[in-house]
C-alpha atoms as a PDB file:
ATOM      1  CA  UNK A   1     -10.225 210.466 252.421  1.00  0.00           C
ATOM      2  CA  UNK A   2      -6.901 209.078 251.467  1.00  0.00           C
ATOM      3  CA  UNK A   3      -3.680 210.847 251.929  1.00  0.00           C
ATOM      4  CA  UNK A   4       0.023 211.090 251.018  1.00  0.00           C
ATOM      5  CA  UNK A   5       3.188 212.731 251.876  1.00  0.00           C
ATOM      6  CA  UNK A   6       5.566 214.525 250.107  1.00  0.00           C
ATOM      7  CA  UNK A   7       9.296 213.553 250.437  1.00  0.00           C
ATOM      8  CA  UNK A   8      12.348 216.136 250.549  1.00  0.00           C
ATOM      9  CA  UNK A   9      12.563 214.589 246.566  1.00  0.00           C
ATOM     10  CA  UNK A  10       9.056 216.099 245.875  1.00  0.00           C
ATOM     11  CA  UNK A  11       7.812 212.345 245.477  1.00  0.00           C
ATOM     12  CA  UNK A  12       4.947 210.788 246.578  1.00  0.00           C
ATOM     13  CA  UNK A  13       4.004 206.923 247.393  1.00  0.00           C
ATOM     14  CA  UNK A  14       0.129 206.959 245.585  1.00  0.00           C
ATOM     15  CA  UNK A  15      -1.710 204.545 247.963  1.00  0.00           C
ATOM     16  CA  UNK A  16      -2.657 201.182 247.094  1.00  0.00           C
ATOM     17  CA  UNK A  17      -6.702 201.687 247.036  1.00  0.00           C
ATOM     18  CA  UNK A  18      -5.709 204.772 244.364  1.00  0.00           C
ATOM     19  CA  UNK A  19      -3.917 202.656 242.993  1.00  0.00           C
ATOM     20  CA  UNK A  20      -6.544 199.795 242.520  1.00  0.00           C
ATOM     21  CA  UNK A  21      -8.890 202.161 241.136  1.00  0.00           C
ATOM     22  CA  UNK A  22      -6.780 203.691 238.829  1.00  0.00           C
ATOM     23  CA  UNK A  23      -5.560 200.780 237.276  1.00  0.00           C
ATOM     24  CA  UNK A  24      -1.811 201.524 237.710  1.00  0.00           C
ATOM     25  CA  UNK A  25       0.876 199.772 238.392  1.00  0.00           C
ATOM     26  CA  UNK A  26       4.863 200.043 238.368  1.00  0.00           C
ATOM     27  CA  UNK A  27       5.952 201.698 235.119  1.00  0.00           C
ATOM     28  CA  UNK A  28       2.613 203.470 234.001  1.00  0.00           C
ATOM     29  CA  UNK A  29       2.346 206.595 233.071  1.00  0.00           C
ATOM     30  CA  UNK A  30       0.182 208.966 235.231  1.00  0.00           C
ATOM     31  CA  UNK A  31      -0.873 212.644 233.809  1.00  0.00           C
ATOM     32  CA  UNK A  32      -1.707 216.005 236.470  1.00  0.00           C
ATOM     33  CA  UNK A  33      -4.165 218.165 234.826  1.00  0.00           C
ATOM     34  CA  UNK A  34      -4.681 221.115 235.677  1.00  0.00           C
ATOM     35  CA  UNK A  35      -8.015 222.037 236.362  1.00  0.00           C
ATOM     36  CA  UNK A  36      -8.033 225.601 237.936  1.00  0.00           C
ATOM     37  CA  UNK A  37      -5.492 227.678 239.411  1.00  0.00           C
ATOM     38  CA  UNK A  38      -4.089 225.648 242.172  1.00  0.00           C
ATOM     39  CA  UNK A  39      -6.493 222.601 241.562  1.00  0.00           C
ATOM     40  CA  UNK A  40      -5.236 219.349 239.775  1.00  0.00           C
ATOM     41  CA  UNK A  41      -6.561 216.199 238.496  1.00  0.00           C
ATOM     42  CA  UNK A  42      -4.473 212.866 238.904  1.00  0.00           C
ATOM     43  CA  UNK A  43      -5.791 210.460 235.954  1.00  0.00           C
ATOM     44  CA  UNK A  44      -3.771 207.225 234.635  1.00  0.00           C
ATOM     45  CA  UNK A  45      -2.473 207.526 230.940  1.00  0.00           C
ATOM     46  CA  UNK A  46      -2.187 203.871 230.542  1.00  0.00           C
ATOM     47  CA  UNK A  47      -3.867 204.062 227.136  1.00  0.00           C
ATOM     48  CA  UNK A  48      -2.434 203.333 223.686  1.00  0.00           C
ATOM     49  CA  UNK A  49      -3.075 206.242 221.169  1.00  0.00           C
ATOM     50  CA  UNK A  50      -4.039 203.800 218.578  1.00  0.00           C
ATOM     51  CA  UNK A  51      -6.725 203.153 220.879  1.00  0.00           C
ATOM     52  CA  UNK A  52      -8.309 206.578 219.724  1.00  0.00           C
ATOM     53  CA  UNK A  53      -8.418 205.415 215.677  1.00  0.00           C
ATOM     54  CA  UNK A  54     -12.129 205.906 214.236  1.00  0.00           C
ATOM     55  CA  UNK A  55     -13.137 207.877 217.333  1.00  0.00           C
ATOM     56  CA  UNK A  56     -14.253 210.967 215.246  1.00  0.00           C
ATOM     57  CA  UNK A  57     -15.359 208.622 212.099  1.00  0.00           C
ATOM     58  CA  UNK A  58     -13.363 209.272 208.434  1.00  0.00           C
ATOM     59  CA  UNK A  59     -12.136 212.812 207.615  1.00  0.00           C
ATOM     60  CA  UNK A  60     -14.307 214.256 204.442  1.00  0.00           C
ATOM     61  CA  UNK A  61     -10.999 214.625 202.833  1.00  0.00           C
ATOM     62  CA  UNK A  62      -7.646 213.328 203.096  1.00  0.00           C
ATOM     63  CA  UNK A  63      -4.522 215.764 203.054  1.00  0.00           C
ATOM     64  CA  UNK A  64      -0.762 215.238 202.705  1.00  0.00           C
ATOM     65  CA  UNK A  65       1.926 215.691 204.402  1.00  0.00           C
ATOM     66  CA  UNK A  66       2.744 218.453 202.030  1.00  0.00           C
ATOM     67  CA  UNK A  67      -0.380 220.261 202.419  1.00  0.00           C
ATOM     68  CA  UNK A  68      -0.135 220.121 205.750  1.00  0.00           C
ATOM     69  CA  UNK A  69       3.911 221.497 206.201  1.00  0.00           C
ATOM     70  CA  UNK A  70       2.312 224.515 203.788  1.00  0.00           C
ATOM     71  CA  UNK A  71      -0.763 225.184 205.975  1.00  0.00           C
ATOM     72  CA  UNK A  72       1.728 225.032 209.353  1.00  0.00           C
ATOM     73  CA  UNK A  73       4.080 227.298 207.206  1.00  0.00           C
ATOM     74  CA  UNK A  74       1.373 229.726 206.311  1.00  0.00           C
ATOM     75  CA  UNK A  75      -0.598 230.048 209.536  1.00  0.00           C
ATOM     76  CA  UNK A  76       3.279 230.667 211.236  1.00  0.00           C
ATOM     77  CA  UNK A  77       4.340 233.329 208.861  1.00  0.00           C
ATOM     78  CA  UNK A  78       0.850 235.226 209.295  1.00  0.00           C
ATOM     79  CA  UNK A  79       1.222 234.910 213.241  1.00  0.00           C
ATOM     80  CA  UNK A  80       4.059 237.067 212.705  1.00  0.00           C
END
């Protein structure tokens, strides 16, 4: 099991194996996820968004911005 302290700061020095595993290095981005109450998961968000294009195929329609500032617009003022 690998362990880590928490400084007075509330930081944390991830160890190097973690690390290594994860794929991290100085100036990435990690993300804590919550998982269930008091329960976390540490994962690296070291990938690009445009990495996600064409994961859920084409859309059977395209819409506009417009379209989509009304639909916001609508579902807000019916939320009220």
């Amino acid at each position: 099991m690998t362990m880590a302290m928490l400084t007075s700061k509330g930081q944390i020095t991830i160890p190097a194996d973690v690390r290594r595993d994860l794929k991290v290095d100085t100036g990435d981005r990690v993300e804590f996820i919550q998982i269930a109450p008091g329960r976390y998961e540490f994962v690296a968000a070291t990938q690009n968004v445009t990495q996600l294009k064409g994961m859920f195929g084409k859309p059977a329609k395209k819409v506009s911005i417009d379209d989509m500032n009304k639909a916001v617009a609508q579902r807000g003022a019916a939320a009220r």
